[in-house]
Protein backbone atom coordinates (compact mmCIF):
# COMPACT_ATOMS: atom_id res chain seq x y z
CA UNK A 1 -35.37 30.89 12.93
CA UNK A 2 -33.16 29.37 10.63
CA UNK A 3 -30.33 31.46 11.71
CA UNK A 4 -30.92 30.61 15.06
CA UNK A 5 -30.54 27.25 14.26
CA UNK A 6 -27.69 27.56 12.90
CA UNK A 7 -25.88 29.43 14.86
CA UNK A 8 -26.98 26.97 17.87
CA UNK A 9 -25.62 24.38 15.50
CA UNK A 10 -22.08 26.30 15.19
CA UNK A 11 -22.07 26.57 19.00
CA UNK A 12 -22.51 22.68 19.99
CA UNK A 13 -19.88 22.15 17.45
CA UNK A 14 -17.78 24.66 19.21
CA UNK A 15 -18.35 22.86 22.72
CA UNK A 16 -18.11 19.34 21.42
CA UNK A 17 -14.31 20.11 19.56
CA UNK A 18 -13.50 21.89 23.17
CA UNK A 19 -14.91 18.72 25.31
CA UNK A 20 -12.95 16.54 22.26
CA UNK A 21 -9.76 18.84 23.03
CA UNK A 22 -9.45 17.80 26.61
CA UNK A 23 -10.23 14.04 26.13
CA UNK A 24 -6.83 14.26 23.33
CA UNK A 25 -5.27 15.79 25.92
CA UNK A 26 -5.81 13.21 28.63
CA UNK A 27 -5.47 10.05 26.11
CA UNK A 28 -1.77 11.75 25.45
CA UNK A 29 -0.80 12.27 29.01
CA UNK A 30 -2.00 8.54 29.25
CA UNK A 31 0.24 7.72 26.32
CA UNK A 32 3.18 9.46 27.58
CA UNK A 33 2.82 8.39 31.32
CA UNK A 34 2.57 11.41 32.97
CA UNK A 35 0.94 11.20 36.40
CA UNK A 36 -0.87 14.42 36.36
CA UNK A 37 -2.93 15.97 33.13
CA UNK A 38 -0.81 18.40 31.42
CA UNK A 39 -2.97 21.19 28.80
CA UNK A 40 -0.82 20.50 25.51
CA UNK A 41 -1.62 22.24 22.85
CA UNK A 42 -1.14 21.41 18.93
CA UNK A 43 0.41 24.54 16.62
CA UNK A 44 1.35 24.94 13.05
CA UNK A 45 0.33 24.80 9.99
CA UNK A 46 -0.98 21.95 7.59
CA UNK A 47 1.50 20.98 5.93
CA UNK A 48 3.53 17.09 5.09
CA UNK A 49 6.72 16.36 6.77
CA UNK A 50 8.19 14.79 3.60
CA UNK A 51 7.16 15.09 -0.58
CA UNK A 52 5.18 12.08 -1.56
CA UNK A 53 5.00 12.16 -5.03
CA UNK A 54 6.91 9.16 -5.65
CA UNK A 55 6.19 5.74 -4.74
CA UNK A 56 9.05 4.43 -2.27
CA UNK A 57 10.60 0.79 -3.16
CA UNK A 58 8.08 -0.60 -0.13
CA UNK A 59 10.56 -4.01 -0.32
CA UNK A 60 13.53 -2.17 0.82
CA UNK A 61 11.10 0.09 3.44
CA UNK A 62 10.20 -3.41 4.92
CA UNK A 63 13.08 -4.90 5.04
CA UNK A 64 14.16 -1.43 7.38
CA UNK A 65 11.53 -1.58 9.83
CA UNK A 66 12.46 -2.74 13.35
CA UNK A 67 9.80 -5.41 13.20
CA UNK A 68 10.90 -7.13 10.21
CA UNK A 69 14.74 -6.45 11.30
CA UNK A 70 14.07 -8.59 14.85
CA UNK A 71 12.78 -11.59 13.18
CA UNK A 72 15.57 -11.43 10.18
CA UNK A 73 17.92 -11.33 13.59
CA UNK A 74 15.86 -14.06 15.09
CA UNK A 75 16.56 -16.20 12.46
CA UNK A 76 20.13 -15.50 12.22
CA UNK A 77 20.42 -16.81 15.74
CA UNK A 78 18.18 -19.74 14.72
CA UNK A 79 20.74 -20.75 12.20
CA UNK A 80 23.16 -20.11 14.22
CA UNK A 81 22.03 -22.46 16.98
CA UNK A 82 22.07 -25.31 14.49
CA UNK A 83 25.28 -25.05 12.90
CA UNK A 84 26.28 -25.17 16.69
CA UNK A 85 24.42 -28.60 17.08
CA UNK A 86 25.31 -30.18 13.76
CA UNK A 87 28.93 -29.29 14.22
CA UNK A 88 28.52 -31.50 17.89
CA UNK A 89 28.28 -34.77 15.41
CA UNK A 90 31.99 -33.79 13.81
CA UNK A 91 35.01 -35.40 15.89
CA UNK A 92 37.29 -32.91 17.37
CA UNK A 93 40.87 -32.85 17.18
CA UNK A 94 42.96 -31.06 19.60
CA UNK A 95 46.85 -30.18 19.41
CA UNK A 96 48.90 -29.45 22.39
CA UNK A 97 52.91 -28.66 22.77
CA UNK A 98 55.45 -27.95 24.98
CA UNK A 99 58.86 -26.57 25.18
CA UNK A 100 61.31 -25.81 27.98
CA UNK A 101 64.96 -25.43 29.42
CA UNK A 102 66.22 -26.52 32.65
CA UNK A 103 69.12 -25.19 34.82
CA UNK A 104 70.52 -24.64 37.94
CA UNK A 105 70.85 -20.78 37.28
CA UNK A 106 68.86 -17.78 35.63
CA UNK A 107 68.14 -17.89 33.03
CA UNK A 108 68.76 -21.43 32.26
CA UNK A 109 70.67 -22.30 29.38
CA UNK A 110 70.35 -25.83 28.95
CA UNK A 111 69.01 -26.74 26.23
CA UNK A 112 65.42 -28.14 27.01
CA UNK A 113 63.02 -30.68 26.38
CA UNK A 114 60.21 -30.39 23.25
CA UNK A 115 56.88 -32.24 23.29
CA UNK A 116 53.73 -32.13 21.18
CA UNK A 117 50.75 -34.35 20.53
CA UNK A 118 47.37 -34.34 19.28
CA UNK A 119 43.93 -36.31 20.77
CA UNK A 120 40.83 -36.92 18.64
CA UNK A 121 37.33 -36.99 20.55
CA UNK A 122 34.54 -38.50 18.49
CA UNK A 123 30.88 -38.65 20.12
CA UNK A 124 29.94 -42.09 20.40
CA UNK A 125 27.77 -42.72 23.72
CA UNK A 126 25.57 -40.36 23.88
CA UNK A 127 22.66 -41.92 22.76
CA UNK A 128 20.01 -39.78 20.83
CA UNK A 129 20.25 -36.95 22.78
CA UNK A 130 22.56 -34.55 20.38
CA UNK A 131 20.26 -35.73 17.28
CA UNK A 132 17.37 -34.40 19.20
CA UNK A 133 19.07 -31.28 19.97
CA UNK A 134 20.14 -30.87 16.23
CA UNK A 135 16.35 -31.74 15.53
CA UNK A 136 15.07 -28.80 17.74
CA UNK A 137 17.63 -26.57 16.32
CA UNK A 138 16.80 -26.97 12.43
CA UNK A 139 12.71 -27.16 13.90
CA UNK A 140 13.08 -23.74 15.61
CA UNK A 141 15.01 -22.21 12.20
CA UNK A 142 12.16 -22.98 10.04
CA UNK A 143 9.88 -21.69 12.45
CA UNK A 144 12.38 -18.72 12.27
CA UNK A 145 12.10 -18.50 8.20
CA UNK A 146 8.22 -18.76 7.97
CA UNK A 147 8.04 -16.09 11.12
CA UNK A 148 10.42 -13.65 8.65
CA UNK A 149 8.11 -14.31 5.40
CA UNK A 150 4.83 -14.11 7.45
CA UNK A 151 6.31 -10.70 8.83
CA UNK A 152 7.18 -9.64 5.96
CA UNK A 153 3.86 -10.37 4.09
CA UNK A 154 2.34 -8.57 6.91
CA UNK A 155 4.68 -5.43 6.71
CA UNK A 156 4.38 -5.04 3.30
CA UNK A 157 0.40 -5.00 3.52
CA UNK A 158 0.38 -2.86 6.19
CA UNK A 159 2.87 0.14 4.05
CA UNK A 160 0.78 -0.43 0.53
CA UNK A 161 -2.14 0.23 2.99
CA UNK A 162 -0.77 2.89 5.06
CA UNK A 163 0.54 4.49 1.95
CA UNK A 164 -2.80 4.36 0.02
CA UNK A 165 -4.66 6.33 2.50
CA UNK A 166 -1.79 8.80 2.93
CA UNK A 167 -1.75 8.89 -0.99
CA UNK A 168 -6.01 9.80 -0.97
CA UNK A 169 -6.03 12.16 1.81
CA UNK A 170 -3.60 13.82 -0.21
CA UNK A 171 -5.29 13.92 -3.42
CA UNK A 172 -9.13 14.69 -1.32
CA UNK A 173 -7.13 18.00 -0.06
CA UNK A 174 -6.60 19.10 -3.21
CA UNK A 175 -10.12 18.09 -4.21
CA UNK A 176 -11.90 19.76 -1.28
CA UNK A 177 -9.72 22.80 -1.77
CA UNK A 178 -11.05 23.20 -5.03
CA UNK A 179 -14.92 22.97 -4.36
CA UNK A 180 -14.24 25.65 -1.24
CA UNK A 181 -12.64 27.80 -3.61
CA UNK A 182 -15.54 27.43 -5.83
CA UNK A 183 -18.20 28.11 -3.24
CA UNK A 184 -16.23 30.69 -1.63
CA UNK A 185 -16.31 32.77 -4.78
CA UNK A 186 -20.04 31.92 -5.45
CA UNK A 187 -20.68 33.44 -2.11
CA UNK A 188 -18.70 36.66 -3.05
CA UNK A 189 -20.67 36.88 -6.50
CA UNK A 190 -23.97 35.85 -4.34
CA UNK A 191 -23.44 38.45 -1.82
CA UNK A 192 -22.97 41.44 -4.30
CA UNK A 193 -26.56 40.36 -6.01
CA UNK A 194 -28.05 40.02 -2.67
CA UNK A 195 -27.35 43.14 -1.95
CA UNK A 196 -28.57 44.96 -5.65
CA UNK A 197 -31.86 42.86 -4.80
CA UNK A 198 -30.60 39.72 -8.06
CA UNK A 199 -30.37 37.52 -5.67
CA UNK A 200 -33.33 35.82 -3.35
CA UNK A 201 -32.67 35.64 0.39
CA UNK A 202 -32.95 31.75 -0.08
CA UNK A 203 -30.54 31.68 -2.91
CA UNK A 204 -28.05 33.49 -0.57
CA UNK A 205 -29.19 31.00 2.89
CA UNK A 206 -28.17 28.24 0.53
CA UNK A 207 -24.66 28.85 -0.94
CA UNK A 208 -23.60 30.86 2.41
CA UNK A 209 -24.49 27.39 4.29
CA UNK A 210 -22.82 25.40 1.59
CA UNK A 211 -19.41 27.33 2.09
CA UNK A 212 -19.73 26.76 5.48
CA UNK A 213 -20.25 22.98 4.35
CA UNK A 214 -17.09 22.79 2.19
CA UNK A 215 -14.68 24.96 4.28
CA UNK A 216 -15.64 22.12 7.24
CA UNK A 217 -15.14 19.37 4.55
CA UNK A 218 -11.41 21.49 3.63
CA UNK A 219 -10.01 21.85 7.01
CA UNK A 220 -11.11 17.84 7.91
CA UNK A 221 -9.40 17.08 5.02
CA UNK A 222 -6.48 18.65 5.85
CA UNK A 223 -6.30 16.97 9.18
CA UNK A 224 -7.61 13.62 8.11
CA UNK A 225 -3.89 14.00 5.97
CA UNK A 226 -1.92 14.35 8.39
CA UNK A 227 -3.39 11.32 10.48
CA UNK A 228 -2.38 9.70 7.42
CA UNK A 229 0.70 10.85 7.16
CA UNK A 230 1.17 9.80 10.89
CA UNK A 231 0.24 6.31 10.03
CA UNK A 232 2.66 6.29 7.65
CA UNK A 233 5.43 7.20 9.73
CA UNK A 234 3.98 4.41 12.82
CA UNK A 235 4.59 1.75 9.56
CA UNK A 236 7.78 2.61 8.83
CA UNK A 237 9.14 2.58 12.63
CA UNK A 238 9.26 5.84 12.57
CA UNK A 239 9.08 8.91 15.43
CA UNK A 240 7.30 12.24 15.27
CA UNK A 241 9.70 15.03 15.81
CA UNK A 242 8.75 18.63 17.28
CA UNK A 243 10.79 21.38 17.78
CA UNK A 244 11.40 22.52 20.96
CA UNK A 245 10.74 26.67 21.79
């Protein structure tokens, strides 16, 4: 009865990760805007894209990522903007010049006339309008500055995290593979006494069910590390690449 069980247990499990199969498969076609459902399929192995045994400088990965880049350009333009309007209060001084020959054939040989001059425009009438403007301009570059920091703040927060969980999913592989190892050669040693009559029938029920137990808890592992791995990419502005067959 209890293998019944079990083996009714294995087969819901089998039907649910099928049913689980085609809802990743819609949410993807969904994702990638197709109009019709397309079956794709995931191959390979598990293994990391990249070695992670060092600790990247996670100020110079923020300062990289296309979020934090747009508001460093934002605020560029911001101070741009008000050097603009600050220069408006400086007079302006224009030179102009002129030089030229006149005759009655080609080319003329005369020698000609030679003018220059200069004019200097200074803003005077126009009320409080350009100190506004400047006002607006130095308001929206602070609000330029604190959006960069807050970004900032929040990109670094979000790659310690990211980087954290893609650290322990690494180190729980290696874990987990070690306990399946361990009950996987229990069962062998288990299996031999079973069969010489050493070994109880419950004794052998148990540690077969626990390898099943810890080869499940391996292989989640395993993918649980490369959704953190994945995460880890998404932080850094990164793209998944495949190969193409």
């Amino acid at each position: 009865m209890t293998a019944e069980a079990d083996r009714a247990q294995a087969e819901f499990e089998i039907e649910q990760a099928n049913r689980s199969i085609v809802l990743a498969q819609r949410e993807l076609s969904k994702g990638l805007g197709l109009s019709e459902l397309r079956l794709v399929e995931a191959r390979g192995e598990f293994f990391l894209k990249e070695n992670y045994d060092i600790k990247p400088n996670m100020d110079y990965l923020a300062e990289t990522t296309p979020f934090l880049r747009q508001l460093i350009a934002k605020k560029e333009a911001a101070r741009y903007n008000l050097n603009s309007r600050e220069a408006d209060f400086l007079p302006k001084v224009y030179i102009d010049g002129s030089l030229g020959r006149t005759d009655d054939n080609w080319p003329p040989r005369n020698d000609g006339n030679w003018s220059a001059g200069f004019s200097v425009s200074l803003p005077l009438f126009e009320g409080g309008s350009r100190i506004a403007e400047a006002s607006k301009a130095r308001s929206q570059w602070n609000q330029a500055k604190s959006d960069e920091r807050s970004g900032k703040d929040s990109v670094l927060v979000t790659l310690e995290r990211t980087w954290k969980n893609l650290c322990d999913a690494i180190t729980n592989v290696a874990v987990q593979k070690k306990f399946f190892e361990a009950a996987e050669e229990r069962a062998k040693i288990t299996r031999a006494q079973y069969s010489t009559g050493l070994a109880s029938f419950n004794d052998w029920v148990i540690i077969e069910d626990n390898l099943v137990k810890y080869q499940k808890a391996y292989l989640n592992a395993q993918a649980d590390m490369l959704l953190a791995e994945a995460y880890w990419i998404q932080a850094l502005g990164g793209t998944l690449e495949y190969g193409k067959e």
